[in-house]
C-alpha atoms as a PDB file:
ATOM      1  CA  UNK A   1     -63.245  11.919   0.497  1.00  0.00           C
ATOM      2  CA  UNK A   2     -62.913  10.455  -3.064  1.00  0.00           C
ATOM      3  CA  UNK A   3     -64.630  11.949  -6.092  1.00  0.00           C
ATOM      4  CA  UNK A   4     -66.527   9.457  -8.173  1.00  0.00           C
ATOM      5  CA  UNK A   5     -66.224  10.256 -12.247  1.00  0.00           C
ATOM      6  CA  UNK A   6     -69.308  11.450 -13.738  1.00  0.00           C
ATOM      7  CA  UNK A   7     -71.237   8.871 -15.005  1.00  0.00           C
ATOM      8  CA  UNK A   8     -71.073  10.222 -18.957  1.00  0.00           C
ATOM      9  CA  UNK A   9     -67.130   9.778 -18.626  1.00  0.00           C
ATOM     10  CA  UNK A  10     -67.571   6.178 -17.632  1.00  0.00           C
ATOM     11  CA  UNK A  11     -70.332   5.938 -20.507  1.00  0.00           C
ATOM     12  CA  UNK A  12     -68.297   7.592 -23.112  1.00  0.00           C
ATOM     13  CA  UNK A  13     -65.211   5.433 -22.267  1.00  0.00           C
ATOM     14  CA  UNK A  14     -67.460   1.761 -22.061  1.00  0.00           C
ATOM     15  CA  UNK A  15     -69.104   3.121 -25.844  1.00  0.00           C
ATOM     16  CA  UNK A  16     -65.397   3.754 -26.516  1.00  0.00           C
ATOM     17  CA  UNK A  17     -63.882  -0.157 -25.484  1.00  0.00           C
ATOM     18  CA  UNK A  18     -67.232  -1.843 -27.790  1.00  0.00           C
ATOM     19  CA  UNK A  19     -66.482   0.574 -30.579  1.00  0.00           C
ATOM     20  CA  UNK A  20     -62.644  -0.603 -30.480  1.00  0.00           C
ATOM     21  CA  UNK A  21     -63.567  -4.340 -29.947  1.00  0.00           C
ATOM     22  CA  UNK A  22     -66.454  -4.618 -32.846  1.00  0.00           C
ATOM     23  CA  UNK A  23     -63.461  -2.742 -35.323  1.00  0.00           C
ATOM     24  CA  UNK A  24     -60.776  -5.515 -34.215  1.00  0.00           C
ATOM     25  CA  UNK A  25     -63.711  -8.517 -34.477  1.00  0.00           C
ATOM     26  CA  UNK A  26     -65.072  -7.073 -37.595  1.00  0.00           C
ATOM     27  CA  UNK A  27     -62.084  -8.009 -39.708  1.00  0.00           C
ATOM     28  CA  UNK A  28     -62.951 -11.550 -39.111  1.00  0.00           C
ATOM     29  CA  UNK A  29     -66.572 -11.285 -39.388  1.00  0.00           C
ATOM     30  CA  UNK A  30     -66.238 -10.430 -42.713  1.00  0.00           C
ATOM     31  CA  UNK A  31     -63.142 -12.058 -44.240  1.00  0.00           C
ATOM     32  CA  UNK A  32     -62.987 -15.699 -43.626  1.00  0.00           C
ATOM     33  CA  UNK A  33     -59.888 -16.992 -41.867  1.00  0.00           C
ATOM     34  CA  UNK A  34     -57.641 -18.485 -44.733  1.00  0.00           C
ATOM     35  CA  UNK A  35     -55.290 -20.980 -42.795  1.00  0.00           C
ATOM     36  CA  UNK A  36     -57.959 -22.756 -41.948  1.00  0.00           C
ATOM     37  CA  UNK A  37     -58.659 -23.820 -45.638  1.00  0.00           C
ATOM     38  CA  UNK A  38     -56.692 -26.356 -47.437  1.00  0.00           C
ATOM     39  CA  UNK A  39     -54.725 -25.416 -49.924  1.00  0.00           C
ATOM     40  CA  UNK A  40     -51.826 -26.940 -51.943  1.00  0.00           C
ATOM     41  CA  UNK A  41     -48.349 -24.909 -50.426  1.00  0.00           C
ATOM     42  CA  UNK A  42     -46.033 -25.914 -53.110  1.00  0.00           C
ATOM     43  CA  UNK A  43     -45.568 -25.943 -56.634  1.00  0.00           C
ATOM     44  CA  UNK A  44     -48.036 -29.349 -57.395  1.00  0.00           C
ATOM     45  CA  UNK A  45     -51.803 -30.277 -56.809  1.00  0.00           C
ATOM     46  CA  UNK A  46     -53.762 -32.857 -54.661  1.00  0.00           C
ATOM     47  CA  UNK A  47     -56.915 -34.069 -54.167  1.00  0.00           C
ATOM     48  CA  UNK A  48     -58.011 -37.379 -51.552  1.00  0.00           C
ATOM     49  CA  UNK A  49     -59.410 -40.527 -52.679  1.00  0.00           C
ATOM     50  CA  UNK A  50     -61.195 -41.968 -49.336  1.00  0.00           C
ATOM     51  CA  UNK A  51     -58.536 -41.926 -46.866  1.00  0.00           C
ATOM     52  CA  UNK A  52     -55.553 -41.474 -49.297  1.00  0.00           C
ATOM     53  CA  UNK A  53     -54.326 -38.062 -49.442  1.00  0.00           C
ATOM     54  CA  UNK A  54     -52.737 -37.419 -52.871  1.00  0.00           C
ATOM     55  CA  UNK A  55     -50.073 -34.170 -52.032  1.00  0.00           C
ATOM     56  CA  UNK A  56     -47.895 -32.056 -54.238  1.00  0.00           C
ATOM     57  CA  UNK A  57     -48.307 -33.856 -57.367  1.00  0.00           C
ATOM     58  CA  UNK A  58     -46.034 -32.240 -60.195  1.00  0.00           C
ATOM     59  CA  UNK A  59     -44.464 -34.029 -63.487  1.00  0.00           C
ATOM     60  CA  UNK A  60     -40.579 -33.457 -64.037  1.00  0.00           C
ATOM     61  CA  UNK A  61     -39.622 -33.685 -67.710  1.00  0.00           C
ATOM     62  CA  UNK A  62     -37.245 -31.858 -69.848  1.00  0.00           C
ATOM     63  CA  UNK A  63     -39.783 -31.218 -72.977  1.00  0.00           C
ATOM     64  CA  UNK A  64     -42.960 -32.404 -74.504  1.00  0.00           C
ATOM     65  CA  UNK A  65     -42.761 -36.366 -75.547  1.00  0.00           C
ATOM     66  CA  UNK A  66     -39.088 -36.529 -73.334  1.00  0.00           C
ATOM     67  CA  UNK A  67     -39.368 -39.020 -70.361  1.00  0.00           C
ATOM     68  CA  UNK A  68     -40.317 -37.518 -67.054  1.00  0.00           C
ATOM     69  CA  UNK A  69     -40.905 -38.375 -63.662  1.00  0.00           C
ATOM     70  CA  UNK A  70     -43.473 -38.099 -61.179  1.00  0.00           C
ATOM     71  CA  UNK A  71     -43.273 -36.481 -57.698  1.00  0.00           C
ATOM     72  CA  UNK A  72     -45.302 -35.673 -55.007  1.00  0.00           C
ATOM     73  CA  UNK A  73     -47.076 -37.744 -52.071  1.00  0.00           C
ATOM     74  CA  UNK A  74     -49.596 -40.024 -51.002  1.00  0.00           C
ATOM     75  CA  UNK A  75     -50.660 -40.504 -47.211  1.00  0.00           C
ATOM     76  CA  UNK A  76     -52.621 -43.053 -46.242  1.00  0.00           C
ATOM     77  CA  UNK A  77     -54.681 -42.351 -43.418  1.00  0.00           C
ATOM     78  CA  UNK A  78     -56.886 -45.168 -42.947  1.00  0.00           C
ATOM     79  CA  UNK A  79     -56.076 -48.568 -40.628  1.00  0.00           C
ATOM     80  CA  UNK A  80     -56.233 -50.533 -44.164  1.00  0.00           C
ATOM     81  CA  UNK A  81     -53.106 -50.773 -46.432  1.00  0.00           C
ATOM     82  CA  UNK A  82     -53.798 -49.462 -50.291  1.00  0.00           C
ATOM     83  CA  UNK A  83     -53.161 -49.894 -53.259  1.00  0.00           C
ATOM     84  CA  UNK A  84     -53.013 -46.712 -55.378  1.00  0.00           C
ATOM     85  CA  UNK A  85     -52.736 -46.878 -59.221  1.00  0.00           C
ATOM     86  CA  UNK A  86     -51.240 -43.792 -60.416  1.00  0.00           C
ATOM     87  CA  UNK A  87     -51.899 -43.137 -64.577  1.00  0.00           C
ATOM     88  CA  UNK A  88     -50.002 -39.756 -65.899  1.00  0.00           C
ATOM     89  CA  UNK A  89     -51.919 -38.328 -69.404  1.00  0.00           C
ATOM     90  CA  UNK A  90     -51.608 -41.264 -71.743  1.00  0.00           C
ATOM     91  CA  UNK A  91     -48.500 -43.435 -69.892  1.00  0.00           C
ATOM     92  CA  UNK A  92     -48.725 -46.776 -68.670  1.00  0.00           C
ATOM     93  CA  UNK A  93     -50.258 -46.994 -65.255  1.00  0.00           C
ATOM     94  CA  UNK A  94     -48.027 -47.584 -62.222  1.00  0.00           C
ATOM     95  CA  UNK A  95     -49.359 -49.643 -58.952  1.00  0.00           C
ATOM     96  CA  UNK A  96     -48.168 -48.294 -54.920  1.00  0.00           C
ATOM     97  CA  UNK A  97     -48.557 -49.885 -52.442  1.00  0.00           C
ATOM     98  CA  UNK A  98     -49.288 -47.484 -49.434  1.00  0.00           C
ATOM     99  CA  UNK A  99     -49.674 -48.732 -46.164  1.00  0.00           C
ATOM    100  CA  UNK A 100     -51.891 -48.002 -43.429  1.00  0.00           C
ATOM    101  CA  UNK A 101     -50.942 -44.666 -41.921  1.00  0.00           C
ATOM    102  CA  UNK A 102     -48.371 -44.144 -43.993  1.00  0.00           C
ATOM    103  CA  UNK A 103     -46.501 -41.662 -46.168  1.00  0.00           C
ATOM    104  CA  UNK A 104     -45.304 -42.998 -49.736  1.00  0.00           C
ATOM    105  CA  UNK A 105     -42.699 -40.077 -51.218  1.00  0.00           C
ATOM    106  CA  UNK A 106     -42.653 -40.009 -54.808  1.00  0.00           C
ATOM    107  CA  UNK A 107     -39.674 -39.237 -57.169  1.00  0.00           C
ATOM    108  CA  UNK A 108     -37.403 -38.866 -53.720  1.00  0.00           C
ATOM    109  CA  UNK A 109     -34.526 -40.905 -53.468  1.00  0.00           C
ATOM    110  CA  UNK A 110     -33.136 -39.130 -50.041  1.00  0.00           C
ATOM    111  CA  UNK A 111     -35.786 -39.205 -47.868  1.00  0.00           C
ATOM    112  CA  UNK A 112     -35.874 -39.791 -44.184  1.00  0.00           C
ATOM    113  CA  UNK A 113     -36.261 -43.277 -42.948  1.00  0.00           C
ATOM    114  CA  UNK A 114     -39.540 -43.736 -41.944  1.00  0.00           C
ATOM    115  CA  UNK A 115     -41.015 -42.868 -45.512  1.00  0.00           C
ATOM    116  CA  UNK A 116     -41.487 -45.287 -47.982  1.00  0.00           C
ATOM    117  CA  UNK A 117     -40.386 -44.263 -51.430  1.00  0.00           C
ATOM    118  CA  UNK A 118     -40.653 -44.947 -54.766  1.00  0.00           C
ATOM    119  CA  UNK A 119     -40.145 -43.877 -58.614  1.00  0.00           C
ATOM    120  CA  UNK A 120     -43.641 -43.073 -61.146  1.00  0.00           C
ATOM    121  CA  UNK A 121     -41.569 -43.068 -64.384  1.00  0.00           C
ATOM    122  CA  UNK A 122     -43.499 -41.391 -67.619  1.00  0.00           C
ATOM    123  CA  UNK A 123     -41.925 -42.717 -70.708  1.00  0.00           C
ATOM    124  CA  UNK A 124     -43.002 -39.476 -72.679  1.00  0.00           C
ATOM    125  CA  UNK A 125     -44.657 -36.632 -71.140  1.00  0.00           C
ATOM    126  CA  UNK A 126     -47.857 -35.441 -73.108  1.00  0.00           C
ATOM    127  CA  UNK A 127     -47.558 -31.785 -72.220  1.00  0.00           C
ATOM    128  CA  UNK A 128     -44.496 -29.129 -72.388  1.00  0.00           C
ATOM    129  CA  UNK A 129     -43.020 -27.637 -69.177  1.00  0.00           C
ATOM    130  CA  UNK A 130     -45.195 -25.170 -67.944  1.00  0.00           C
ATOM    131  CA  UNK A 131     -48.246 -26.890 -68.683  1.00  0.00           C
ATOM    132  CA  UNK A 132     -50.955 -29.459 -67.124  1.00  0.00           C
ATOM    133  CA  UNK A 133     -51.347 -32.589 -67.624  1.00  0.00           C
ATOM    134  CA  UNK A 134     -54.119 -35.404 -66.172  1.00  0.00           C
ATOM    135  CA  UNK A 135     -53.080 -37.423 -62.880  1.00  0.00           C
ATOM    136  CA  UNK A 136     -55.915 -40.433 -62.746  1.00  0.00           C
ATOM    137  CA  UNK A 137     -55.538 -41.860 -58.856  1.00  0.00           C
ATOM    138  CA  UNK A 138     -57.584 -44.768 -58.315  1.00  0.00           C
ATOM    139  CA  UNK A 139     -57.324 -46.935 -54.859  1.00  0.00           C
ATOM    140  CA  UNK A 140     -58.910 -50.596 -54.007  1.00  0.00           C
ATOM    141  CA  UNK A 141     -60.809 -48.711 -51.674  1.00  0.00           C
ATOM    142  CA  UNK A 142     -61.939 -45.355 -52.605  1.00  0.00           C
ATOM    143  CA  UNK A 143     -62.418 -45.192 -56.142  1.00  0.00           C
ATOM    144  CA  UNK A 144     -60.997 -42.779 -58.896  1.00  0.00           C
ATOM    145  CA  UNK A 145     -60.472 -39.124 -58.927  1.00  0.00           C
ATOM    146  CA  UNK A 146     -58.736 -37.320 -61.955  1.00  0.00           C
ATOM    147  CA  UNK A 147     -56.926 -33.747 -61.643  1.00  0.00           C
ATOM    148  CA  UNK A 148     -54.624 -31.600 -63.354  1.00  0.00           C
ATOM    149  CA  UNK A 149     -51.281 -31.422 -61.890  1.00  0.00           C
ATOM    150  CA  UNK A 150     -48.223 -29.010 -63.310  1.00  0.00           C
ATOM    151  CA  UNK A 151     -45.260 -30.177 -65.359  1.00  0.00           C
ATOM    152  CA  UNK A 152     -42.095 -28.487 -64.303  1.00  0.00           C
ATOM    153  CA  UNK A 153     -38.653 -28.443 -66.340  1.00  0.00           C
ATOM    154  CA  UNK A 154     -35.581 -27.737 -64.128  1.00  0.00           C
ATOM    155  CA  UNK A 155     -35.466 -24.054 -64.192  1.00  0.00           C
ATOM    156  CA  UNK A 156     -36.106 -24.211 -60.663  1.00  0.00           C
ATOM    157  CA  UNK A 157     -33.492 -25.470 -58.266  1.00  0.00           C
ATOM    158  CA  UNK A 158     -36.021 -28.517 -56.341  1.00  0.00           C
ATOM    159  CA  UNK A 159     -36.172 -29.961 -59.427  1.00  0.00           C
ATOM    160  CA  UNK A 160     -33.091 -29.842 -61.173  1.00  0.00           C
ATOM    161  CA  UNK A 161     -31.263 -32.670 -59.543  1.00  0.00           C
ATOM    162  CA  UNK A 162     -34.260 -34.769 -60.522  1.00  0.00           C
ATOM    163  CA  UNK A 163     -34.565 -33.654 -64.255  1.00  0.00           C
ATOM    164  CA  UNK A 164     -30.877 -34.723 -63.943  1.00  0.00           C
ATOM    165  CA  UNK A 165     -31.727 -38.212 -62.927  1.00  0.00           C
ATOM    166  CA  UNK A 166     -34.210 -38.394 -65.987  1.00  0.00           C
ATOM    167  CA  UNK A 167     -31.847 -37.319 -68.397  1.00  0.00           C
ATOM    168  CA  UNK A 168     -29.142 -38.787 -67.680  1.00  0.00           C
ATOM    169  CA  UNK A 169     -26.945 -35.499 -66.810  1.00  0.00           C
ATOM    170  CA  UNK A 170     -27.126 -31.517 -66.954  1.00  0.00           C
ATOM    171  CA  UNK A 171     -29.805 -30.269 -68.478  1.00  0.00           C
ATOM    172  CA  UNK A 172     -29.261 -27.710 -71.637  1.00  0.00           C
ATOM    173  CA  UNK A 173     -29.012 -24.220 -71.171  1.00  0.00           C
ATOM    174  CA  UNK A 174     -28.986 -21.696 -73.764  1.00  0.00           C
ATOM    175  CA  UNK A 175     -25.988 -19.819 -74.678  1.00  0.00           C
ATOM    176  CA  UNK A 176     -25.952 -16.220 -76.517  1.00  0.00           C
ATOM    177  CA  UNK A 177     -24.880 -18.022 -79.485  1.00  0.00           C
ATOM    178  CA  UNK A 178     -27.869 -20.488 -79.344  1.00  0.00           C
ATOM    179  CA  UNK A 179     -30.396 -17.966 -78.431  1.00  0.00           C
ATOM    180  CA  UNK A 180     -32.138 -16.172 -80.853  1.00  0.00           C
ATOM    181  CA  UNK A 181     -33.487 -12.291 -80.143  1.00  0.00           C
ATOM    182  CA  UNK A 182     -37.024 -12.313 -81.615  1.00  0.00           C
ATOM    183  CA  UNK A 183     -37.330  -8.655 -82.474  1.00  0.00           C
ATOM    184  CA  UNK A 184     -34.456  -8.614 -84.988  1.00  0.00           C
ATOM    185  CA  UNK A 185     -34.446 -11.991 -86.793  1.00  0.00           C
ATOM    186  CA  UNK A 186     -34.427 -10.335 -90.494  1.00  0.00           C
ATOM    187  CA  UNK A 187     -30.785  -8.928 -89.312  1.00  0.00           C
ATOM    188  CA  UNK A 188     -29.492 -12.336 -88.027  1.00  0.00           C
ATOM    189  CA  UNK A 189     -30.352 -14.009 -90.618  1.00  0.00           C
ATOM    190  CA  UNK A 190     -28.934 -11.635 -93.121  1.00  0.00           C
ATOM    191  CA  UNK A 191     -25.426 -12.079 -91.218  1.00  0.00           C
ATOM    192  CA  UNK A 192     -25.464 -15.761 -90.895  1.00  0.00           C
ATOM    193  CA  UNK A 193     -25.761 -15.666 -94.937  1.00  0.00           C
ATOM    194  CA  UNK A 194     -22.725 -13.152 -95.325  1.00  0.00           C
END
């Protein structure tokens, strides 16, 4: 003969399984899912113009008014080839051609085969390292969209061989000797003058 459980056990253990499931659901219900949102992973800014995707834009310069470089991404994901006019602060604009369904690389000279790449030189870059400047995008198809994106020195290692490039070789680092320690200047200068 089998003994059937009591009908409050098997009601108490059903209210227990919802209670459990509504805690684990509730997490979502009230905190939206974040990986489904896009978001710029990396160091630069984008934005889309129609079907061009502008990705990871960042400006590469040594100081305010030293040349610089541009680098970042533009994906083109219409069945139409574009052309993209890229215009950093106050420099000269600079035409790409991007072609349908493709990826132009910016400020890469290694890249894979199958991108496209190609250089956006800034003759002098408006803002200091650290800062924002403007990145106007316009494309024949999908009009104009202006953003801030960062400019970067080479502090960090992704961008010091490119500084590099720009400059011509290794970029400056102060020394001990060179670097000044702001809380006792009075001091320093007294034994510079001795």
């Amino acid at each position: 003969m089998t003994r059937l459980r009591p009908r409050s056990v098997r009601t108490a253990a059903a209210g227990l399984v919802a209670a459990a499931a509504l805690t684990v659901a509730g997490c979502s219900a009230t905190n939206p899912i974040t990986t489904t949102w896009d978001y710029a992973a990396s160091d630069g800014a984008g934005s889309a113009v129609g079907e061009v995707r502008v990705l990871n834009m960042v400006v590469v310069s040594a100081a305010e008014g030293a040349p610089g470089v541009l680098t970042g991404a533009l994906a083109n994901g219409s069945s139409d080839d574009e052309d993209v006019t890229l215009t950093v602060g106050d420099a000269e604009p600079v035409r790409v051609q991007v072609g349908a369904r493709q990826t132009v690389l910016l400020g890469v000279s290694d890249a894979p085969p199958r991108y496209t790449t190609q250089d956006v030189p800034v003759a002098a870059v408006d803002t200091r390292p650290g800062g924002l400047t403007q990145l106007k995008v316009t494309t024949s198809s999908g009009g104009t969209v202006e953003f801030a994106i960062p400019v970067l020195d080479g502090a960090q290692p992704q961008y010091e061989a490119l500084l590099e490039s720009i400059t011509g070789g290794p970029t400056a680092t102060p020394t001990d000797d060179a670097t000044r320690d702001a809380s006792e200047p009075q001091q320093q200068e007294q034994e510079q003058g001795e």
